[in-house]
N, C-alpha and C. Protein backbone atom coordinates (compact mmCIF):
# COMPACT_ATOMS: atom_id res chain seq x y z
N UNK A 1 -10.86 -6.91 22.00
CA UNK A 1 -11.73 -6.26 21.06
C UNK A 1 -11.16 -4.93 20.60
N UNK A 2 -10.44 -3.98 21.50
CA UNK A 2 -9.65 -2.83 21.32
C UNK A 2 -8.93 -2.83 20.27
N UNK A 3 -8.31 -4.26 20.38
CA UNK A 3 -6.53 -4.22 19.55
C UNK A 3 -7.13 -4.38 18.24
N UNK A 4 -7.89 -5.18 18.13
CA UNK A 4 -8.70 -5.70 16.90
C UNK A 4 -9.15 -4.62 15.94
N UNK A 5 -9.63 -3.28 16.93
CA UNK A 5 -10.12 -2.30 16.11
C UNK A 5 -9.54 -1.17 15.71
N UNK A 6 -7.76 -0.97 16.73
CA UNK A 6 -7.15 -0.68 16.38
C UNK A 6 -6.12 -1.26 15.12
N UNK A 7 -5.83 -2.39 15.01
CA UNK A 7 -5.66 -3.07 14.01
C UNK A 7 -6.29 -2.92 12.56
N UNK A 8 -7.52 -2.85 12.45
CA UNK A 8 -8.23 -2.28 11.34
C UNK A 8 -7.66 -0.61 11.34
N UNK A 9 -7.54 0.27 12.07
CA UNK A 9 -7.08 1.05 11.87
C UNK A 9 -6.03 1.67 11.11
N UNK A 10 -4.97 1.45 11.55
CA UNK A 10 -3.58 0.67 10.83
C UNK A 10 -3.88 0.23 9.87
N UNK A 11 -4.41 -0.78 9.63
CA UNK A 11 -4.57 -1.55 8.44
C UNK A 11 -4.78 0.06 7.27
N UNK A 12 -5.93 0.62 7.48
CA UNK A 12 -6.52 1.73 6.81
C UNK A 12 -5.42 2.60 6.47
N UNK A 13 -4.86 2.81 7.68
CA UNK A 13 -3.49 3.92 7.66
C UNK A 13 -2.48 3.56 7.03
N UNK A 14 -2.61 1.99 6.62
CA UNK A 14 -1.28 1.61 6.23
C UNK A 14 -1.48 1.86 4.73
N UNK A 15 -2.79 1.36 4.09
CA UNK A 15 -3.39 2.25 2.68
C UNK A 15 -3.25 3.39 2.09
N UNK A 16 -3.68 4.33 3.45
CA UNK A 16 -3.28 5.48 3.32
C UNK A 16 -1.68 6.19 2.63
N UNK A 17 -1.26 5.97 3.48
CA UNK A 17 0.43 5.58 3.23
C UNK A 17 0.76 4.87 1.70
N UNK A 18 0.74 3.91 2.17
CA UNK A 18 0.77 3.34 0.19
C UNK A 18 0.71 4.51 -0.66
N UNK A 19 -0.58 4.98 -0.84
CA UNK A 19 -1.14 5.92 -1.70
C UNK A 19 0.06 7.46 -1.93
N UNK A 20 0.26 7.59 -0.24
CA UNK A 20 1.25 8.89 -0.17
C UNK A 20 2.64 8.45 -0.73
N UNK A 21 3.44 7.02 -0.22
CA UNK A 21 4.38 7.00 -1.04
C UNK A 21 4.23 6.89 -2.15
N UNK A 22 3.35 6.20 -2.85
CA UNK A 22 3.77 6.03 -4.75
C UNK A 22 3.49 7.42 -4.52
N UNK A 23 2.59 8.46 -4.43
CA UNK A 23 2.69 9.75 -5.03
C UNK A 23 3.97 10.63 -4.56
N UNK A 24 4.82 10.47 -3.22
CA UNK A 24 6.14 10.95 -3.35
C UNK A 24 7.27 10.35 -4.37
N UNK A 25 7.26 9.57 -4.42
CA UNK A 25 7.95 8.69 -5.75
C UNK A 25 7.89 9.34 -7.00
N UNK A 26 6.33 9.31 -7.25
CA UNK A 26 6.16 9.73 -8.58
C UNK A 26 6.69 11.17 -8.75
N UNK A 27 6.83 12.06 -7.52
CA UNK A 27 7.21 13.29 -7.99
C UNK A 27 8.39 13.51 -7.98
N UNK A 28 9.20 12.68 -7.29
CA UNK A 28 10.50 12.59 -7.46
C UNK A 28 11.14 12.07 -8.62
N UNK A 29 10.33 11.10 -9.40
CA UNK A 29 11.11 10.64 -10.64
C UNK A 29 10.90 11.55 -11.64
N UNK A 30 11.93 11.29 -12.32
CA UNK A 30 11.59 12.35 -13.95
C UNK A 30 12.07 13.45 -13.94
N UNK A 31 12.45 14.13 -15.26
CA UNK A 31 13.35 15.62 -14.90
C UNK A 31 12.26 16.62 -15.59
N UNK A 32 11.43 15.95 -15.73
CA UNK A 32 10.49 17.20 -16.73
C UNK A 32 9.05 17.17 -15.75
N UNK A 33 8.28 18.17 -15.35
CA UNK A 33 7.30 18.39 -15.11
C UNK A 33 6.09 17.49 -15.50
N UNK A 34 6.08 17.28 -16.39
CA UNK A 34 4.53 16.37 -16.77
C UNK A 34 5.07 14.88 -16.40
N UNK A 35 6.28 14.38 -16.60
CA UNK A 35 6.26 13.26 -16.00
C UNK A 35 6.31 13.16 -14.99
N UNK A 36 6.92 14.35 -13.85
CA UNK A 36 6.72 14.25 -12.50
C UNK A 36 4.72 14.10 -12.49
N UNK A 37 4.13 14.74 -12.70
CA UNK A 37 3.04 14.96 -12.56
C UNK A 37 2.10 13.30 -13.28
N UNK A 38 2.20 12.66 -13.92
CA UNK A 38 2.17 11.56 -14.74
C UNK A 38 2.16 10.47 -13.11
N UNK A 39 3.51 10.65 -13.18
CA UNK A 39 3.87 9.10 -12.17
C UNK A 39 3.54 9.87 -10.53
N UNK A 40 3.23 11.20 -10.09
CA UNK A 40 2.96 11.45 -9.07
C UNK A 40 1.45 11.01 -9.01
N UNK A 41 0.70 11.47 -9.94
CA UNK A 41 -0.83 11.52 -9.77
C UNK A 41 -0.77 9.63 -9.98
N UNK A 42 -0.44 9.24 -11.32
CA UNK A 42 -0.91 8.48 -12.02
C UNK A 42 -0.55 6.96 -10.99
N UNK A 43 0.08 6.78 -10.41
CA UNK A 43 0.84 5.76 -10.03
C UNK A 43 0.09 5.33 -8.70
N UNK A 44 -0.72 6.35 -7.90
CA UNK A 44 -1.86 6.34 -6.43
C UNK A 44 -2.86 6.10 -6.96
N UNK A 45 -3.44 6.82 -8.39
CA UNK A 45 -4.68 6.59 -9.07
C UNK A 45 -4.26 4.62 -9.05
N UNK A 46 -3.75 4.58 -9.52
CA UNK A 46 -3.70 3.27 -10.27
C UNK A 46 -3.92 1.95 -9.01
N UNK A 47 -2.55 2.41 -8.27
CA UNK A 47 -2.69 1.50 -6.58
C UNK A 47 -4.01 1.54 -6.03
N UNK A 48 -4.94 2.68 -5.88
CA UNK A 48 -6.50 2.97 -5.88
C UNK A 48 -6.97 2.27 -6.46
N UNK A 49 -7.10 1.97 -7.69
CA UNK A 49 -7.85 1.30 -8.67
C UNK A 49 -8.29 -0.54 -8.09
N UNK A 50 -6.67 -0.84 -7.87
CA UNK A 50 -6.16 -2.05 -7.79
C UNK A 50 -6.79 -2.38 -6.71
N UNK A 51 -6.79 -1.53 -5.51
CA UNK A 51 -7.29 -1.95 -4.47
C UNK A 51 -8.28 -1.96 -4.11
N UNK A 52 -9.31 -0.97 -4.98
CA UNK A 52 -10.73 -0.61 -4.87
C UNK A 52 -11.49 -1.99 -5.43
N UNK A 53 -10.50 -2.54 -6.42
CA UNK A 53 -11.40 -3.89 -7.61
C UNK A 53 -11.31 -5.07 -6.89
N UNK A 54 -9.74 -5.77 -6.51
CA UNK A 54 -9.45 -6.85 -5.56
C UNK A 54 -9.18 -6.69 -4.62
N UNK A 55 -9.16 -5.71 -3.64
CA UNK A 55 -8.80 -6.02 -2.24
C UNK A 55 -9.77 -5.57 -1.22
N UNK A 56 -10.01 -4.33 -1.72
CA UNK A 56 -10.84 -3.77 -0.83
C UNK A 56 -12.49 -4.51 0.15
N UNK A 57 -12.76 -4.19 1.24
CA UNK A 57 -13.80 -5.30 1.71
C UNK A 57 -15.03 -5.31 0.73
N UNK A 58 -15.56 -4.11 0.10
CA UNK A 58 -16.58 -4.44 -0.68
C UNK A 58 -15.99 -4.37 -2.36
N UNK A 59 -14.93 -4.81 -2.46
CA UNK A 59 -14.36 -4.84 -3.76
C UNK A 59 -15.11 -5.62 -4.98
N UNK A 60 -15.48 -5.61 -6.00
CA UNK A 60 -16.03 -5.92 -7.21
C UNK A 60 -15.64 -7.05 -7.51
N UNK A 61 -14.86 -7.69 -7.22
CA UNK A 61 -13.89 -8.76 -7.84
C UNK A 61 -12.69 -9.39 -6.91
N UNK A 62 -13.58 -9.42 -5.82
CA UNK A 62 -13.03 -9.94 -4.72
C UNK A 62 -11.88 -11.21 -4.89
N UNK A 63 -10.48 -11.12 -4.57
CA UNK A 63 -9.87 -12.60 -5.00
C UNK A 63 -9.55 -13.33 -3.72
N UNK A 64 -9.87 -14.83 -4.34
CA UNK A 64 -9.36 -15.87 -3.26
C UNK A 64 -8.32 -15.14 -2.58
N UNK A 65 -8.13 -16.20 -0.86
CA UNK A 65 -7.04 -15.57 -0.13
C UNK A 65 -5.58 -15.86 -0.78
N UNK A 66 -5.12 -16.97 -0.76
CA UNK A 66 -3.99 -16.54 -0.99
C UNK A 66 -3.73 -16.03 -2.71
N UNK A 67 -4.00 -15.52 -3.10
CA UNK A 67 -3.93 -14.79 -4.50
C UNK A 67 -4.08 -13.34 -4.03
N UNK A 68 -5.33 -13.11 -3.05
CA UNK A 68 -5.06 -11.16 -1.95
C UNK A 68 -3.78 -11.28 -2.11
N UNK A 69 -3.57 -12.35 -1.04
CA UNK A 69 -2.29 -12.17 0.29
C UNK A 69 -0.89 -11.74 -0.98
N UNK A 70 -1.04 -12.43 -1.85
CA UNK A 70 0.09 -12.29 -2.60
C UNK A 70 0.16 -10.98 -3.81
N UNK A 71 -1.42 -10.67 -3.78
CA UNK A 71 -1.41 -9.13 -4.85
C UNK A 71 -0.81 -8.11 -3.12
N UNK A 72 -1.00 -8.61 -1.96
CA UNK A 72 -1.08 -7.27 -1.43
C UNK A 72 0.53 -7.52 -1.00
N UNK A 73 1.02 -8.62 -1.19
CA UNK A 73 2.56 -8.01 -1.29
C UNK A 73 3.71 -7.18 -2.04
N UNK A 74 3.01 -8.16 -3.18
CA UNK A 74 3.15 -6.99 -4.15
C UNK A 74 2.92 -5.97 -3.95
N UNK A 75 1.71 -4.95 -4.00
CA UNK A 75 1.56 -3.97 -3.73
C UNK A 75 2.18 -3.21 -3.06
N UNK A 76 2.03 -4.00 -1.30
CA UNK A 76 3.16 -3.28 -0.28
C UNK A 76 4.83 -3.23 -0.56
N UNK A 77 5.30 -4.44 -1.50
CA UNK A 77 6.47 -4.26 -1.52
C UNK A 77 7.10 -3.26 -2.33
N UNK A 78 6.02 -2.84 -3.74
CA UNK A 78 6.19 -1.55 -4.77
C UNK A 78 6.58 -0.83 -3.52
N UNK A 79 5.36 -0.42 -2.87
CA UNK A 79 5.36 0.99 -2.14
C UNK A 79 6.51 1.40 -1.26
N UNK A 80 6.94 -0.05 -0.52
CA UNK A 80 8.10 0.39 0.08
C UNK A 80 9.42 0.73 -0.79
N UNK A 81 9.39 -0.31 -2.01
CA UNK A 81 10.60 0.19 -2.94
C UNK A 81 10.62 1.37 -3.39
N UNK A 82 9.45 2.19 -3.57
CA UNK A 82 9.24 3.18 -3.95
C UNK A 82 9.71 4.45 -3.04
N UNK A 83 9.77 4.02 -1.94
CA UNK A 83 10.12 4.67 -0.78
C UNK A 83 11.87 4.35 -0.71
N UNK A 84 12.11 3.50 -1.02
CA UNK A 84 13.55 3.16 -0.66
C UNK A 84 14.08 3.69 -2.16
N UNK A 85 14.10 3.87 -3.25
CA UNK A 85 14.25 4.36 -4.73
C UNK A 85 14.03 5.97 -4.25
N UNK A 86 13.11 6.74 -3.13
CA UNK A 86 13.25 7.79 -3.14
C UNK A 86 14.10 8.46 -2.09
N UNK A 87 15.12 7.58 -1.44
CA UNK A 87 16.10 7.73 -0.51
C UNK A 87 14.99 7.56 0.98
N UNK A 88 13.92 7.22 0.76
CA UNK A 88 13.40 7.63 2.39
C UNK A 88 13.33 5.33 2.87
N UNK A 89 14.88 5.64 3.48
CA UNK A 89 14.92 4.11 3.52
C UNK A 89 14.61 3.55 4.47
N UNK A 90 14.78 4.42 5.84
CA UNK A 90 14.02 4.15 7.31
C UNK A 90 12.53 3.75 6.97
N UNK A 91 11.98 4.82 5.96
CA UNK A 91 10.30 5.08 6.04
C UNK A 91 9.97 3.78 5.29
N UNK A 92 10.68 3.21 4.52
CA UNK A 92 10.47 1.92 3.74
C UNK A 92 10.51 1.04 4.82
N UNK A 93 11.81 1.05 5.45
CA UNK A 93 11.32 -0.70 5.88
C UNK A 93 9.96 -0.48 7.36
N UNK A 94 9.97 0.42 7.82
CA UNK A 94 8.54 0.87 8.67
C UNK A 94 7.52 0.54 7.94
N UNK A 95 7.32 0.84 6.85
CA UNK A 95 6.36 0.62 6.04
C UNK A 95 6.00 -1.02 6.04
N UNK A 96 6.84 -1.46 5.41
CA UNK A 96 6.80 -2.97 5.18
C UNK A 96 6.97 -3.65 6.93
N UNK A 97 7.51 -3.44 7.41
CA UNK A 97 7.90 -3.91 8.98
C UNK A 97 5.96 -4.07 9.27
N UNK A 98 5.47 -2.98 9.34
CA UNK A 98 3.94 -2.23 9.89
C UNK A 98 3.18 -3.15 9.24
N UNK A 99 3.43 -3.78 7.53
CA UNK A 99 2.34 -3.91 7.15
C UNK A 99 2.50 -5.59 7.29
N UNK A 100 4.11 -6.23 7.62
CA UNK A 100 3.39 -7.58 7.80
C UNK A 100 2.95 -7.92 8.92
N UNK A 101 3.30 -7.30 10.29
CA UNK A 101 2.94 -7.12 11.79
C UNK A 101 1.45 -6.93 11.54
N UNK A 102 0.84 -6.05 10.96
CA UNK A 102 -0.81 -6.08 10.72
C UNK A 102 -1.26 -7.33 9.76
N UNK A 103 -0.44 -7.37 8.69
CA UNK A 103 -1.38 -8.75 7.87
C UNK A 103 -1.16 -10.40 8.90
N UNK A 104 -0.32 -10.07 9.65
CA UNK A 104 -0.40 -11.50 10.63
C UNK A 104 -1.47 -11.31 11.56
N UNK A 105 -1.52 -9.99 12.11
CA UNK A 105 -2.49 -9.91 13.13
C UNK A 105 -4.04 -10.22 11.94
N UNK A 106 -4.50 -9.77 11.49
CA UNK A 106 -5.39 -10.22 10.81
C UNK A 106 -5.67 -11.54 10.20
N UNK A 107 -4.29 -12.59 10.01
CA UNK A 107 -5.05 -13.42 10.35
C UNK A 107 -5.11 -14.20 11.16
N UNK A 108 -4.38 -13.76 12.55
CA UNK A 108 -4.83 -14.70 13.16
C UNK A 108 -6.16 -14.03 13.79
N UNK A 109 -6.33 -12.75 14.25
CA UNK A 109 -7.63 -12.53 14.14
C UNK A 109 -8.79 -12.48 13.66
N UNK A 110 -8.94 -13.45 12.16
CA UNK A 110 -9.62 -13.64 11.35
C UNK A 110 -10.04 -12.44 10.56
N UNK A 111 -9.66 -11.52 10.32
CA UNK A 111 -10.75 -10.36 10.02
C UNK A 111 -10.56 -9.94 8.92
């Protein structure tokens, strides 16, 4: 029951994260100020969006599983490229390493 709820944890943290890399990304790309600021803000807003509509547990527009499973690779795999495009290439594959080790545990823990 522990691992389970640590698992949701992670899971949360691993969101978290998402959110922080696209916004290190975004401030790293671009040589001019407003586009740093554009793809820093704009690019977490957006991953937010995405995840608030289809993924999230009380999401609006909840999608079948394997259509999630496959937006949230997507998703996770942006974030890590985004991470690996900003030289932080250890923190990428941790990223992705973390997040399929949790999406297996979930399902085989159903949750």
């Amino acid at each position: 029951m522990l691992l389970r709820s640590v698992n949701l944890v992670i899971r949360f943290l691993l969101e978290i994260c998402s959110l922080i890399s696209l916004g290190y990304w975004g401030f790293q790309v671009g040589n001019r100020f407003y586009t740093k600021l554009v793809f820093g803000i704009g690019s977490p807003l957006l991953l937010a969006l995405l995840w608030g509509t289809f993924i999230a547990p009380k999401a609006s527009l909840k999608m079948p599983e394997p259509y999630r499973f496959i937006l949230e690779l997507i998703i996770f795999g942006v974030t890590s490229s985004a991470l690996y495009v900003a030289d932080k290439t250890i923190l990428a594959i941790i990223l992705g390493m973390v997040f399929l080790i949790n999406r297996i545990l979930l399902i085989i823990w159903k949750q």
